[in-house]
PDB file of N, CA and C in Angstrom:
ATOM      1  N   UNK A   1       1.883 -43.185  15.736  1.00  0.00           N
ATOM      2  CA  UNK A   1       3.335 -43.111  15.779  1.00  0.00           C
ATOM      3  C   UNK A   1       3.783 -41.751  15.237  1.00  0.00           C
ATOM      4  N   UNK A   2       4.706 -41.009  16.180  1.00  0.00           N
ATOM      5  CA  UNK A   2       5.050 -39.719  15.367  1.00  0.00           C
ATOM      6  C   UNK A   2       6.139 -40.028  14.552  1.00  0.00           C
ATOM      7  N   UNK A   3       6.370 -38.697  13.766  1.00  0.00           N
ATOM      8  CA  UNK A   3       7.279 -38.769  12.528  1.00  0.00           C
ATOM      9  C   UNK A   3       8.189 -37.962  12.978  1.00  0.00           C
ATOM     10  N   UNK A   4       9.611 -38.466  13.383  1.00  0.00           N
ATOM     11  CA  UNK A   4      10.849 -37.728  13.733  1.00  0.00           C
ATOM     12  C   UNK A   4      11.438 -37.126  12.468  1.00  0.00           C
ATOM     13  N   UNK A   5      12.472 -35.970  12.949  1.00  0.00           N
ATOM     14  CA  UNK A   5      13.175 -35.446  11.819  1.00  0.00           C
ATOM     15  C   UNK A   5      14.731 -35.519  12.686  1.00  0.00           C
ATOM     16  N   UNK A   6      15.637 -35.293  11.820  1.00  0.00           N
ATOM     17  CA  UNK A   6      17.113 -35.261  12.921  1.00  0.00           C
ATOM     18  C   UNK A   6      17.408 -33.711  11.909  1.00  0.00           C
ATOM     19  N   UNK A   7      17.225 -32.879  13.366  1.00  0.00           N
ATOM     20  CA  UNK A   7      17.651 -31.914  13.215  1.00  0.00           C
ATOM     21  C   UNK A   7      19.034 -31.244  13.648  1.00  0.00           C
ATOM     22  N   UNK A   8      19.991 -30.513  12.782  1.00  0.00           N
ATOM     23  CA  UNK A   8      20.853 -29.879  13.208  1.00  0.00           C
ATOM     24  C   UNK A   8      20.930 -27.893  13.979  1.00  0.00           C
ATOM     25  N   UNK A   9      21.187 -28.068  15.431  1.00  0.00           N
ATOM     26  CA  UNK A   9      20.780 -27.053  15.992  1.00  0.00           C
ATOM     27  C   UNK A   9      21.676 -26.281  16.140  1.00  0.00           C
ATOM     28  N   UNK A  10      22.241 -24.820  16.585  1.00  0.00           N
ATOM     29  CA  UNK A  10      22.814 -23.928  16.288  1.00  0.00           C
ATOM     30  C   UNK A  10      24.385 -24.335  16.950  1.00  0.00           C
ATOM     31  N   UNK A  11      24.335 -25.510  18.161  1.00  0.00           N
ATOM     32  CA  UNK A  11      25.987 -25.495  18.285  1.00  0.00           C
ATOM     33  C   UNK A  11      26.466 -26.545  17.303  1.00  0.00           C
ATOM     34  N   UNK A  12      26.006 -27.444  16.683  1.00  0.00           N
ATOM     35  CA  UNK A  12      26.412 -27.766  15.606  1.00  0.00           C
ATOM     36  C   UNK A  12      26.042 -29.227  16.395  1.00  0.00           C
ATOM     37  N   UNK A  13      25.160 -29.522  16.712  1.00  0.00           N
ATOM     38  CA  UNK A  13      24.757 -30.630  17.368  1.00  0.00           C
ATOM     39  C   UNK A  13      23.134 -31.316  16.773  1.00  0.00           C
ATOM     40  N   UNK A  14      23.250 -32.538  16.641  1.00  0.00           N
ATOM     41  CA  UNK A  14      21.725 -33.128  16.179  1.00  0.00           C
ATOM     42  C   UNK A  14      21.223 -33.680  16.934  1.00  0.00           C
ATOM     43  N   UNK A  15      19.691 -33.326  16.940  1.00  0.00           N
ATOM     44  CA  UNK A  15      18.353 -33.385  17.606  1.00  0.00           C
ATOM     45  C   UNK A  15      17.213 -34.542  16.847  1.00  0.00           C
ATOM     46  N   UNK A  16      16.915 -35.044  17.316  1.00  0.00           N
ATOM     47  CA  UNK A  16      15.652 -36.070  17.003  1.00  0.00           C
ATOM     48  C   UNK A  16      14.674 -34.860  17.455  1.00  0.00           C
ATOM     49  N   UNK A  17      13.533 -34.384  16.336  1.00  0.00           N
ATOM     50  CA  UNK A  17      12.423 -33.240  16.995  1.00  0.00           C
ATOM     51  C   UNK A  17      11.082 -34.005  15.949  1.00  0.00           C
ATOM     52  N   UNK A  18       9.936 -33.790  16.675  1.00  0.00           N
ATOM     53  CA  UNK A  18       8.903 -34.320  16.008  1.00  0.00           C
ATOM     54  C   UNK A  18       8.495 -33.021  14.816  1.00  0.00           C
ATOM     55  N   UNK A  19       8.096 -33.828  13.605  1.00  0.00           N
ATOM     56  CA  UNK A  19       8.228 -33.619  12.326  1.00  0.00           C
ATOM     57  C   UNK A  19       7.115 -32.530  12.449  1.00  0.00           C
ATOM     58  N   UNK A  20       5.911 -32.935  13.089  1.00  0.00           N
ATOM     59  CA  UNK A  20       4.446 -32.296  12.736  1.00  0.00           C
ATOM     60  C   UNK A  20       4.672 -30.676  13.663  1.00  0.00           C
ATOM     61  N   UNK A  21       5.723 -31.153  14.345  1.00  0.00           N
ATOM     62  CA  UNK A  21       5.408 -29.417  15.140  1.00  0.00           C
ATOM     63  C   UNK A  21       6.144 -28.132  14.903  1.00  0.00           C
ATOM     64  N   UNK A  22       6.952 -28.960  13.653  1.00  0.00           N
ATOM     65  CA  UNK A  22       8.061 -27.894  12.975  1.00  0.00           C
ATOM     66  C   UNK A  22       6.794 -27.567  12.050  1.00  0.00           C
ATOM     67  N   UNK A  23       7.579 -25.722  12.053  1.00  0.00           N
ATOM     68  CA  UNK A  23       6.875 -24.869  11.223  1.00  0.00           C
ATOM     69  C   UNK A  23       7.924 -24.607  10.261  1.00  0.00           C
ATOM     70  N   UNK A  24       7.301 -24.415   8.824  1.00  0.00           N
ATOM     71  CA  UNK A  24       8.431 -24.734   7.722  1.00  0.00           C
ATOM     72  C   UNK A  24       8.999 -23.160   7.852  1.00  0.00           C
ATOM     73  N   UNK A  25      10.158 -23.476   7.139  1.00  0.00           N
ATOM     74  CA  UNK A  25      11.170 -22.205   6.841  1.00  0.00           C
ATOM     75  C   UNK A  25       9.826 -21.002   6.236  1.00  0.00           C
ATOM     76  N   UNK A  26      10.233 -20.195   6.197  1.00  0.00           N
ATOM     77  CA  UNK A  26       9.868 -19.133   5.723  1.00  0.00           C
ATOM     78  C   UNK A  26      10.953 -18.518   4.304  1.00  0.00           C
ATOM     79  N   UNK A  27      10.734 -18.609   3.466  1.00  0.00           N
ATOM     80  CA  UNK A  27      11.410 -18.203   2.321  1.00  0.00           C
ATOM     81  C   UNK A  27      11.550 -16.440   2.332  1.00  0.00           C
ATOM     82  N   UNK A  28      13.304 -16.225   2.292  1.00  0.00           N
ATOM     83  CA  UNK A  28      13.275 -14.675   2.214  1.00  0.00           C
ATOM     84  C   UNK A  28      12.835 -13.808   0.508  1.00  0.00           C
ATOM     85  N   UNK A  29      11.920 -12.811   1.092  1.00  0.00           N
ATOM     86  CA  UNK A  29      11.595 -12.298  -0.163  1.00  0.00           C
ATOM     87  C   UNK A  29      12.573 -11.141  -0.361  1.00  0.00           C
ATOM     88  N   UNK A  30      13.078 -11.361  -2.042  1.00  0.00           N
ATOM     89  CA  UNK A  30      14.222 -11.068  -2.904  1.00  0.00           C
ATOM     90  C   UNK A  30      13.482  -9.333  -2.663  1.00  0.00           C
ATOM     91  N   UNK A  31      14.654  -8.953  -2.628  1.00  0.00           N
ATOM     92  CA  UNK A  31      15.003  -7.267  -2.938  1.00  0.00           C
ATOM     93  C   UNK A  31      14.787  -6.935  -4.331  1.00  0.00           C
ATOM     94  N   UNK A  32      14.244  -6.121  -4.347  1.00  0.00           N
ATOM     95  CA  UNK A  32      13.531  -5.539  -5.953  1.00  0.00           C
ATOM     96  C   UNK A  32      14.979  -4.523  -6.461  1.00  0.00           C
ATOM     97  N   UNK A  33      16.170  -4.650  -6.678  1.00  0.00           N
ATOM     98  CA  UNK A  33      16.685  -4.104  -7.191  1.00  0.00           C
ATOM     99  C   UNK A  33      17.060  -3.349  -8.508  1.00  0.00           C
ATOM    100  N   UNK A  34      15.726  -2.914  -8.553  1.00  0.00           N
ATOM    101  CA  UNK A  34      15.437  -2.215 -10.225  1.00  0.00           C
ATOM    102  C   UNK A  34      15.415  -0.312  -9.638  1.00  0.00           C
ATOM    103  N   UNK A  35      15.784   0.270 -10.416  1.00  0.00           N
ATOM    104  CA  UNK A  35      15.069   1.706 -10.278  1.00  0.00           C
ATOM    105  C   UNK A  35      14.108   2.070  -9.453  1.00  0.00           C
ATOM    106  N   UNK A  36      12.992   1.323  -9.995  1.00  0.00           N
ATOM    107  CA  UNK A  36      11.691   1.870  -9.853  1.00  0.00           C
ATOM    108  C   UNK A  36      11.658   1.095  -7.978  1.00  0.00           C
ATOM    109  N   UNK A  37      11.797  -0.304  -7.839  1.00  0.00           N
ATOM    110  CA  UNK A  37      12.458  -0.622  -6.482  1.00  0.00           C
ATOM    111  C   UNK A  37      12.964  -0.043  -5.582  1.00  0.00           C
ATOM    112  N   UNK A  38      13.544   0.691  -5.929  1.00  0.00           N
ATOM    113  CA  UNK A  38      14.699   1.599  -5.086  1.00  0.00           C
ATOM    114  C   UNK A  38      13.497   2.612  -4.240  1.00  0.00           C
ATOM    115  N   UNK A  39      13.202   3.663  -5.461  1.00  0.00           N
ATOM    116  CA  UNK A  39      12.191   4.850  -5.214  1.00  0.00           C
ATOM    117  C   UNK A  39      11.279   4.074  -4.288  1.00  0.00           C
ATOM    118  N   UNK A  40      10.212   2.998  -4.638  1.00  0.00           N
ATOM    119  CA  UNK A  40       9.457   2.876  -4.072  1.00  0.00           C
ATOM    120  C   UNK A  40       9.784   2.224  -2.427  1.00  0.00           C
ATOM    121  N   UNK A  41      11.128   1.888  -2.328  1.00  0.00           N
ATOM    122  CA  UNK A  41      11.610   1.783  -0.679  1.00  0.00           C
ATOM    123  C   UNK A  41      12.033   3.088  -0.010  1.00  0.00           C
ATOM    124  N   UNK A  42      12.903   3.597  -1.269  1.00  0.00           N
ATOM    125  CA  UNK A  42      13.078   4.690  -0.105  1.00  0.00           C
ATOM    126  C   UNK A  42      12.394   5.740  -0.724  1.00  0.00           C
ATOM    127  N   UNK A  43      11.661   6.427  -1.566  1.00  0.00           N
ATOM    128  CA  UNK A  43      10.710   7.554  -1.762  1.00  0.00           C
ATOM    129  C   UNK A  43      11.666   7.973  -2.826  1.00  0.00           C
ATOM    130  N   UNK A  44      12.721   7.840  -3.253  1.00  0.00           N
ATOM    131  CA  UNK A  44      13.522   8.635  -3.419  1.00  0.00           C
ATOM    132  C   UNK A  44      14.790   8.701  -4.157  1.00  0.00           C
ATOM    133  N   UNK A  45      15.479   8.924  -4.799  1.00  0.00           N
ATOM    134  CA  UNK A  45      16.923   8.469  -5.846  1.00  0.00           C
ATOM    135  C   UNK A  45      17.951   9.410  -5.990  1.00  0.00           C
ATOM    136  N   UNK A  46      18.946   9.211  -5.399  1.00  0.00           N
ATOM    137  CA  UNK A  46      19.820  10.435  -5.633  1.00  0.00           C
ATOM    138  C   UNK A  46      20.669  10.426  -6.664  1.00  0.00           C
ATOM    139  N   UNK A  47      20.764  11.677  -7.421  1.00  0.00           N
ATOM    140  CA  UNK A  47      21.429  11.226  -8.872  1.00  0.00           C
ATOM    141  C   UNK A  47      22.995  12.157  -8.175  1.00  0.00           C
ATOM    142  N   UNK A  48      24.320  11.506  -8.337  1.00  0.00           N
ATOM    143  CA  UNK A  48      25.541  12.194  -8.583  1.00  0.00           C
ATOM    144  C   UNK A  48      25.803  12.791  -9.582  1.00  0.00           C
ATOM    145  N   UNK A  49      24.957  12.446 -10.841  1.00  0.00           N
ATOM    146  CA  UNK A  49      25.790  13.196 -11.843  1.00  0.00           C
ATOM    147  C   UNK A  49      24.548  14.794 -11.861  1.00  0.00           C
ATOM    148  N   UNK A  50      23.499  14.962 -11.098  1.00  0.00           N
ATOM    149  CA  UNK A  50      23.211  16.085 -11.567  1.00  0.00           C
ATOM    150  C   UNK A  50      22.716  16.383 -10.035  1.00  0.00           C
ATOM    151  N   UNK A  51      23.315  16.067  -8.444  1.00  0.00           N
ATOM    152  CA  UNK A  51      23.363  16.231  -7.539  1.00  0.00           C
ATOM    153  C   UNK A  51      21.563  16.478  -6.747  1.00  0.00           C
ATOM    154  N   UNK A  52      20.513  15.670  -7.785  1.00  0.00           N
ATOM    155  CA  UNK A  52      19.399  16.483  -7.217  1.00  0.00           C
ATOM    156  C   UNK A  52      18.930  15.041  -7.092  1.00  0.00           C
ATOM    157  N   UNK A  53      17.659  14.601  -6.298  1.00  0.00           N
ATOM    158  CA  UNK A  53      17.091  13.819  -5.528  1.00  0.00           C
ATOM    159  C   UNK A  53      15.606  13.629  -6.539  1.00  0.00           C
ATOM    160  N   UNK A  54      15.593  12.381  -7.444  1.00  0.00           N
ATOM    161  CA  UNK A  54      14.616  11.999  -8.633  1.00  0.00           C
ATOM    162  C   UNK A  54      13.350  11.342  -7.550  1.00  0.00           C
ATOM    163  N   UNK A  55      12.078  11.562  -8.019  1.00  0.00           N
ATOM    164  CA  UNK A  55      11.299  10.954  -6.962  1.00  0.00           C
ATOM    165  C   UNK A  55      10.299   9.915  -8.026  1.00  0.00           C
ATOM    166  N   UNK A  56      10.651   9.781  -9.622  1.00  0.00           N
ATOM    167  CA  UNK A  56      10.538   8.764 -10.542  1.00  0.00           C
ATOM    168  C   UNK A  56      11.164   8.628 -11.650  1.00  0.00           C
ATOM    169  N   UNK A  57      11.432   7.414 -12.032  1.00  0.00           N
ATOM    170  CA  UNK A  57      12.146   6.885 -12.815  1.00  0.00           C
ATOM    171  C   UNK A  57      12.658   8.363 -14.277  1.00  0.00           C
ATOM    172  N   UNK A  58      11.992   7.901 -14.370  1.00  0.00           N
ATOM    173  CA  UNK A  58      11.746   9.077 -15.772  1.00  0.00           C
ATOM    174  C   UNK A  58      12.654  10.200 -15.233  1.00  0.00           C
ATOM    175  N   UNK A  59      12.393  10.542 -14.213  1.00  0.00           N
ATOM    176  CA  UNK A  59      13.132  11.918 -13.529  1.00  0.00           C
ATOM    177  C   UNK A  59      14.328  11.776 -13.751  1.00  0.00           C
ATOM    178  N   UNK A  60      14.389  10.435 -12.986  1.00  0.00           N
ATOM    179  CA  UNK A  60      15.861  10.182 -13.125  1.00  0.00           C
ATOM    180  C   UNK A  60      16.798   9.814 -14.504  1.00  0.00           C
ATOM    181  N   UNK A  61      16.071   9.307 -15.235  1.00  0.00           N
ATOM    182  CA  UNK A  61      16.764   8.858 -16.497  1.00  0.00           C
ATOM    183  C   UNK A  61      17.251   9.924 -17.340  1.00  0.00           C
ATOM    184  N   UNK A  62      16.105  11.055 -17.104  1.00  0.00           N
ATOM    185  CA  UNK A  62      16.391  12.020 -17.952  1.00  0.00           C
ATOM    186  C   UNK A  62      17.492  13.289 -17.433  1.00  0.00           C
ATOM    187  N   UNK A  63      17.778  12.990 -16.114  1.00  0.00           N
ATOM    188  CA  UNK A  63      18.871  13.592 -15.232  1.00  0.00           C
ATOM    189  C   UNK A  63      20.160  13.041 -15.502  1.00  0.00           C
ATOM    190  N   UNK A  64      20.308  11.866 -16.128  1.00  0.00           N
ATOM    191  CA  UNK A  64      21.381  10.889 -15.885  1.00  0.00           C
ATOM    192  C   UNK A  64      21.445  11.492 -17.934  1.00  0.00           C
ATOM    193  N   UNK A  65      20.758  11.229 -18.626  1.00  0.00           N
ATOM    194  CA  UNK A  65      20.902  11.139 -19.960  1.00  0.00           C
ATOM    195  C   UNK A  65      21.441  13.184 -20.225  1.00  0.00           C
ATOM    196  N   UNK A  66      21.186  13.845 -19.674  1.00  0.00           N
ATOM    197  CA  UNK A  66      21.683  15.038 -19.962  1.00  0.00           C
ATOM    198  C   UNK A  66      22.294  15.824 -19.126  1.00  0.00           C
ATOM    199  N   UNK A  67      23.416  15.001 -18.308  1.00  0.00           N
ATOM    200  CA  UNK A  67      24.540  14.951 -17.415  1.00  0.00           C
ATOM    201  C   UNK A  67      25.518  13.860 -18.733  1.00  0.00           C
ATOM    202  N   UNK A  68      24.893  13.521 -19.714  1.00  0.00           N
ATOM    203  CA  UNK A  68      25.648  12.811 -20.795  1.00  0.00           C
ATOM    204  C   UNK A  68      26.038  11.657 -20.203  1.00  0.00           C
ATOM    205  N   UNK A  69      25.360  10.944 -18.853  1.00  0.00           N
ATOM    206  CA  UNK A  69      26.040   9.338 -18.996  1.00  0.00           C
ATOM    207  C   UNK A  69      25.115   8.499 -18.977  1.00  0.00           C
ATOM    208  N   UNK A  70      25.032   7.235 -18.775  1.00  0.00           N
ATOM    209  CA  UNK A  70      23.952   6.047 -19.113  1.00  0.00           C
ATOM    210  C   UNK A  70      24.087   4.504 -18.062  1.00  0.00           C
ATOM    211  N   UNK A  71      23.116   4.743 -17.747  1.00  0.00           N
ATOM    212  CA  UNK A  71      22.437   3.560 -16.899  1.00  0.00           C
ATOM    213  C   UNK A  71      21.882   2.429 -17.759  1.00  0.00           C
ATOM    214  N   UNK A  72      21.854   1.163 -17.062  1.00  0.00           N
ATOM    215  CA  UNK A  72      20.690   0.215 -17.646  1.00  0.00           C
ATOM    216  C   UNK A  72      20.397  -0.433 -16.871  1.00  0.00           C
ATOM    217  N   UNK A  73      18.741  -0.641 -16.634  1.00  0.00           N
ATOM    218  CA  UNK A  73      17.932  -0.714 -15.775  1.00  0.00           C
ATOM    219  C   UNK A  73      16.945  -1.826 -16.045  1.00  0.00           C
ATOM    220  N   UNK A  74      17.200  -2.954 -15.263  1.00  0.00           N
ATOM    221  CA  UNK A  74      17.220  -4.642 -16.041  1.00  0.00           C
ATOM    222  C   UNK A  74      15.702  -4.897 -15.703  1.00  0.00           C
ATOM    223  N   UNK A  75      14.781  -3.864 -15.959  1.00  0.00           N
ATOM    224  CA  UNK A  75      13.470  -3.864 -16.023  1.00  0.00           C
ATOM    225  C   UNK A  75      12.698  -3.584 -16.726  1.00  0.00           C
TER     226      UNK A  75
END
């Protein structure tokens, strides 16, 4: 005996679909929104307060700290 599911499909309508041939969701993987995240997606960090392009953290902190303003970086 198969195992039904009642599924809801994109016009907003429900489906009886067999259970075993659904493939499960796929869980989206979270965006690394830290500093070091950033660089390692895009290569790269552009600082406004000292107009130059940090290619690591450190670069950048110390660009941002003697342009006299302050970040915090929940990593």
């Amino acid at each position: 005996m198969a195992i039904l599911k009642l599924v809801k499909n994109m016009e907003g309508k429900y489906d009886w679909v067999d259970a075993e041939s659904m493939t499960p969701a796929r869980k989206k993987e979270k965006e690394d929104l830290t500093v070091d995240g950033y660089i390692n997606k895009h290569g790269g960090i552009f600082s406004h307060a000292d107009s130059k392009v940090h290619y690591s953290k450190r670069s950048y902190m110390d660009g941002i700290k003697a342009a006299g303003c302050h970040i915090k970086d929940y990593k």
